[in-house]
N, C-alpha and C. Protein backbone atom coordinates (compact mmCIF):
# COMPACT_ATOMS: atom_id res chain seq x y z
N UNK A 1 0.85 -1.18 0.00
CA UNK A 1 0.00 0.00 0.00
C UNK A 1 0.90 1.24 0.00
N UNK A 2 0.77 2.23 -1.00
CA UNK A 2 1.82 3.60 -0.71
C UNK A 2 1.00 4.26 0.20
N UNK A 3 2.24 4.83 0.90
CA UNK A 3 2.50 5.86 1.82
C UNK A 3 1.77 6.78 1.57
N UNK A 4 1.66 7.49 0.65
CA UNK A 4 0.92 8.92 0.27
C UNK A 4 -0.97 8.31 0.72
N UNK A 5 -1.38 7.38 0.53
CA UNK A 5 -2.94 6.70 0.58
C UNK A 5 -2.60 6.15 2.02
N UNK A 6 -1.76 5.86 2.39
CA UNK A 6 -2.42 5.80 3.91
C UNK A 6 -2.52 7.21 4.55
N UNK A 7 -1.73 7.96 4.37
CA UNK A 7 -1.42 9.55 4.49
C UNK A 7 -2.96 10.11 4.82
N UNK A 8 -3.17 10.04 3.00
CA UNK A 8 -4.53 10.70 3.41
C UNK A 8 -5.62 9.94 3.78
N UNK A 9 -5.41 8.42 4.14
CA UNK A 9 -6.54 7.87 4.93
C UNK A 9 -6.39 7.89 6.30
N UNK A 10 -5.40 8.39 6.72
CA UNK A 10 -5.29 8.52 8.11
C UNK A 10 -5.53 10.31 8.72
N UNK A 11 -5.40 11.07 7.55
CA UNK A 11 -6.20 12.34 7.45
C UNK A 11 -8.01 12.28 7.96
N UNK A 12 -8.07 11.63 7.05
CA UNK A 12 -9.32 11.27 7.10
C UNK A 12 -9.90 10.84 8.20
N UNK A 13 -9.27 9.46 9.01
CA UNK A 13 -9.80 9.22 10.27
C UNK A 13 -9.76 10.34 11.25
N UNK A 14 -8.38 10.89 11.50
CA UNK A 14 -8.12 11.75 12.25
C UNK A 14 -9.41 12.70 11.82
N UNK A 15 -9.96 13.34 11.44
CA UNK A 15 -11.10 14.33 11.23
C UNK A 15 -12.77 13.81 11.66
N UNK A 16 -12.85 12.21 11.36
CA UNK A 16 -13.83 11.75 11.59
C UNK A 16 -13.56 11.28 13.43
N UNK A 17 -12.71 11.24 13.90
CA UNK A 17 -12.24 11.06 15.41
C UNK A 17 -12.78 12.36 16.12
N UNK A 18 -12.06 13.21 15.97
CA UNK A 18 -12.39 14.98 16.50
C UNK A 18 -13.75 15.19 16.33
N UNK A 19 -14.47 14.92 15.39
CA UNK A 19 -15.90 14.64 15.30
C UNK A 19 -16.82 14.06 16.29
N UNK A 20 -16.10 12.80 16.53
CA UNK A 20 -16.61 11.91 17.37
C UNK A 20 -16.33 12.19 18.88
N UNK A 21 -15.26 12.72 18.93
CA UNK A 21 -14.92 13.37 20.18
C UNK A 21 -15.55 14.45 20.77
N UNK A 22 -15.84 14.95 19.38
CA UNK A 22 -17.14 16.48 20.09
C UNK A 22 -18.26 16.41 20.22
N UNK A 23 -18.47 15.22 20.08
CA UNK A 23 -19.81 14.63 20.32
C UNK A 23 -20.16 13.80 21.46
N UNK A 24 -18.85 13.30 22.29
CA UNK A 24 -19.06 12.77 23.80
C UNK A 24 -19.82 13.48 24.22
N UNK A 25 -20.58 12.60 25.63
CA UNK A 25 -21.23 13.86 26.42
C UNK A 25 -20.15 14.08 27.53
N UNK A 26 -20.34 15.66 27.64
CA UNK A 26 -19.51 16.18 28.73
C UNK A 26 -20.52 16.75 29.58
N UNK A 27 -21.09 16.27 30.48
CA UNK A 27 -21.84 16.73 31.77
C UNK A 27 -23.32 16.98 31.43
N UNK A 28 -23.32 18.63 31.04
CA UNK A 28 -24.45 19.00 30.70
C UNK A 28 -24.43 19.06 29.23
N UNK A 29 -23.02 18.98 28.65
CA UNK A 29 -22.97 19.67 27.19
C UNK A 29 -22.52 18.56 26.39
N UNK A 30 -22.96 18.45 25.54
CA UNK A 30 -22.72 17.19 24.77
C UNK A 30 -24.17 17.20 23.68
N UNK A 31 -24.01 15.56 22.90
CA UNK A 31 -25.61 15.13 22.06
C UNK A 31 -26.85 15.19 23.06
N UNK A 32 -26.74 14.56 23.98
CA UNK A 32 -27.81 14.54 24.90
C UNK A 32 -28.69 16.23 25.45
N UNK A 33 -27.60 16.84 25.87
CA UNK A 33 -28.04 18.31 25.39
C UNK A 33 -28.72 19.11 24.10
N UNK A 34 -27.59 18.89 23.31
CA UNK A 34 -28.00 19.53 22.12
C UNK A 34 -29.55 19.38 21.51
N UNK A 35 -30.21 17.77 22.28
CA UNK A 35 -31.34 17.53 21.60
C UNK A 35 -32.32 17.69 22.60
N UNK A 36 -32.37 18.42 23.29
CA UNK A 36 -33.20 18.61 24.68
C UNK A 36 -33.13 18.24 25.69
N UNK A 37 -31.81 16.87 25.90
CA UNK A 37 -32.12 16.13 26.91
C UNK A 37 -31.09 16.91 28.12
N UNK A 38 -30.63 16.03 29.05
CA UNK A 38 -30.11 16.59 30.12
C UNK A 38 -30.78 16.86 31.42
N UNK A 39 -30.44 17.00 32.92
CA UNK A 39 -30.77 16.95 33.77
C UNK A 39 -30.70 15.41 34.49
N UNK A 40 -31.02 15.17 35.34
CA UNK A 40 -30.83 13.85 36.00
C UNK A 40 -29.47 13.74 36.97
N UNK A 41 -29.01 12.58 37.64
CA UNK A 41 -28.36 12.25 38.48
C UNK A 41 -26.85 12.64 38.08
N UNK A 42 -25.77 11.71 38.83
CA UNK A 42 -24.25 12.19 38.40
C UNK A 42 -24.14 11.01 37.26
N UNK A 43 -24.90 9.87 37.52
CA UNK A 43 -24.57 8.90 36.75
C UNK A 43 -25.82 8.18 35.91
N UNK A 44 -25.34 7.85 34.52
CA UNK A 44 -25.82 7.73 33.75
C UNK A 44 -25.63 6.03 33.00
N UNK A 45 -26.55 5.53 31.90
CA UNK A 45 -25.86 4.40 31.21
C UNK A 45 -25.76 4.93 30.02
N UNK A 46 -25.03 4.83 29.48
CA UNK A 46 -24.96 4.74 27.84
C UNK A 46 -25.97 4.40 27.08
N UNK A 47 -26.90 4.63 26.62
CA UNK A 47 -27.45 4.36 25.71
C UNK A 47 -28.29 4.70 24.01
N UNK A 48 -28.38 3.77 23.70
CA UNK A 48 -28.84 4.59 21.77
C UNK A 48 -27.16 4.70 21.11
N UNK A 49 -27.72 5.98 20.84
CA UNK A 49 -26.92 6.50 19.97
C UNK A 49 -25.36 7.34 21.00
N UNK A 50 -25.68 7.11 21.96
CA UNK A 50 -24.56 7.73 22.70
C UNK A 50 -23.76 6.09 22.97
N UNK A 51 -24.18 5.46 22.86
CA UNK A 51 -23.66 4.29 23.19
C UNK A 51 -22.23 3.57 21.58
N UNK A 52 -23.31 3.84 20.94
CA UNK A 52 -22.91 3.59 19.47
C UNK A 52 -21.72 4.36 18.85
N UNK A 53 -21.99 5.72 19.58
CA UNK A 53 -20.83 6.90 19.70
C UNK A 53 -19.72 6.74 20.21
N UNK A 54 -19.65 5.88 21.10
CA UNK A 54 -18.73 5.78 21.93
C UNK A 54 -17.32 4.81 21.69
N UNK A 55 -19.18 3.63 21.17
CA UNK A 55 -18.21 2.37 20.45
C UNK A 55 -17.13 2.82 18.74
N UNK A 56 -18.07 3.58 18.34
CA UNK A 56 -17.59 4.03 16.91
C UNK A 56 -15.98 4.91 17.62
N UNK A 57 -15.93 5.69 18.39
CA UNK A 57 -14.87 6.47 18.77
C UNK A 57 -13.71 5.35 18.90
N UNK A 58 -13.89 4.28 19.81
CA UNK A 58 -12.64 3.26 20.34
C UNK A 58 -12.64 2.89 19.03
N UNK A 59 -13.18 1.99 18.53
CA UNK A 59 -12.81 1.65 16.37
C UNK A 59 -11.82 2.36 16.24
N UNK A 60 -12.74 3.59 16.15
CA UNK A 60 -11.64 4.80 14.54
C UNK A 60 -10.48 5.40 15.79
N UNK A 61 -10.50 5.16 17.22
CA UNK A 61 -9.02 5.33 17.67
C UNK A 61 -8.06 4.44 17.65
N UNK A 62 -8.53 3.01 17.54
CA UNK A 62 -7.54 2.08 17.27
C UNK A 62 -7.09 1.83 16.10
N UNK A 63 -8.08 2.68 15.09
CA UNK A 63 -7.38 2.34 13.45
C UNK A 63 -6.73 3.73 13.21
N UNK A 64 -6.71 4.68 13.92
CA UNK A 64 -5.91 5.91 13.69
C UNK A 64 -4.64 5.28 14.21
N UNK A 65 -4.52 4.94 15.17
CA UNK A 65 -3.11 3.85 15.85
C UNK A 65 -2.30 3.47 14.57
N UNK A 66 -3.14 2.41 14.24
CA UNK A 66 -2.86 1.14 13.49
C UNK A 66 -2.27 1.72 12.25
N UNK A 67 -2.94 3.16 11.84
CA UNK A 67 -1.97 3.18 10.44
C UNK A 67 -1.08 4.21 10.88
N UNK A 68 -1.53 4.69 12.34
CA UNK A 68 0.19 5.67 12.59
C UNK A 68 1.39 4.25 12.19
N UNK A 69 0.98 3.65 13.07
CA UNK A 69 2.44 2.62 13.42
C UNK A 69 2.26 1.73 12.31
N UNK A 70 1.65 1.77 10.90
CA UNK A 70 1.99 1.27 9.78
C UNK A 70 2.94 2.06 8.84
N UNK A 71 2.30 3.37 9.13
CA UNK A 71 2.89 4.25 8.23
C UNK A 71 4.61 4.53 8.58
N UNK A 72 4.99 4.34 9.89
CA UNK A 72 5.82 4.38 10.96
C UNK A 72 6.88 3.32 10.06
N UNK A 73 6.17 1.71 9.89
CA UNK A 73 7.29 0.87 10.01
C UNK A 73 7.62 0.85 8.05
N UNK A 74 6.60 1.74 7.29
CA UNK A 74 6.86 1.89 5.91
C UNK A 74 7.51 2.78 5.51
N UNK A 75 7.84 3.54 6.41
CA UNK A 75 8.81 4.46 6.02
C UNK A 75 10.53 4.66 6.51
């Protein structure tokens, strides 16, 4: 696989990550906010689409990894 195409596929994750990252919930501010929700206890479960969010984030951080330290041992 050249270097230059993992380059910009690892561009790519990296942008869809930061995405996903600004979309955690942080307390009051987060998806759960943005769509009306919010209020309640200190603790919460994951669920829906915050759940799915979360899982999608660990993925595309372990494949942002995976082609750092590919791109790493191809060059």
């Amino acid at each position: 696989m050249d270097i230059t195409l993992l380059s910009w596929f690892q561009i790519i994750i990296s942008v869809i990550l930061i995405g996903l990252v600004l979309l955690q919930n942080r307390g009051e501010d987060g998806l759960g906010s943005a769509f009306g929700g919010g209020g309640g206890g200190n603790f919460h479960a994951r669920r829906g689409l915050e759940s799915t969010i979360f899982t999608l984030t660990i993925v595309i951080g372990v494949l942002f990894f995976a082609t750092a330290i590919l791109i790493l041992l191809l060059s």
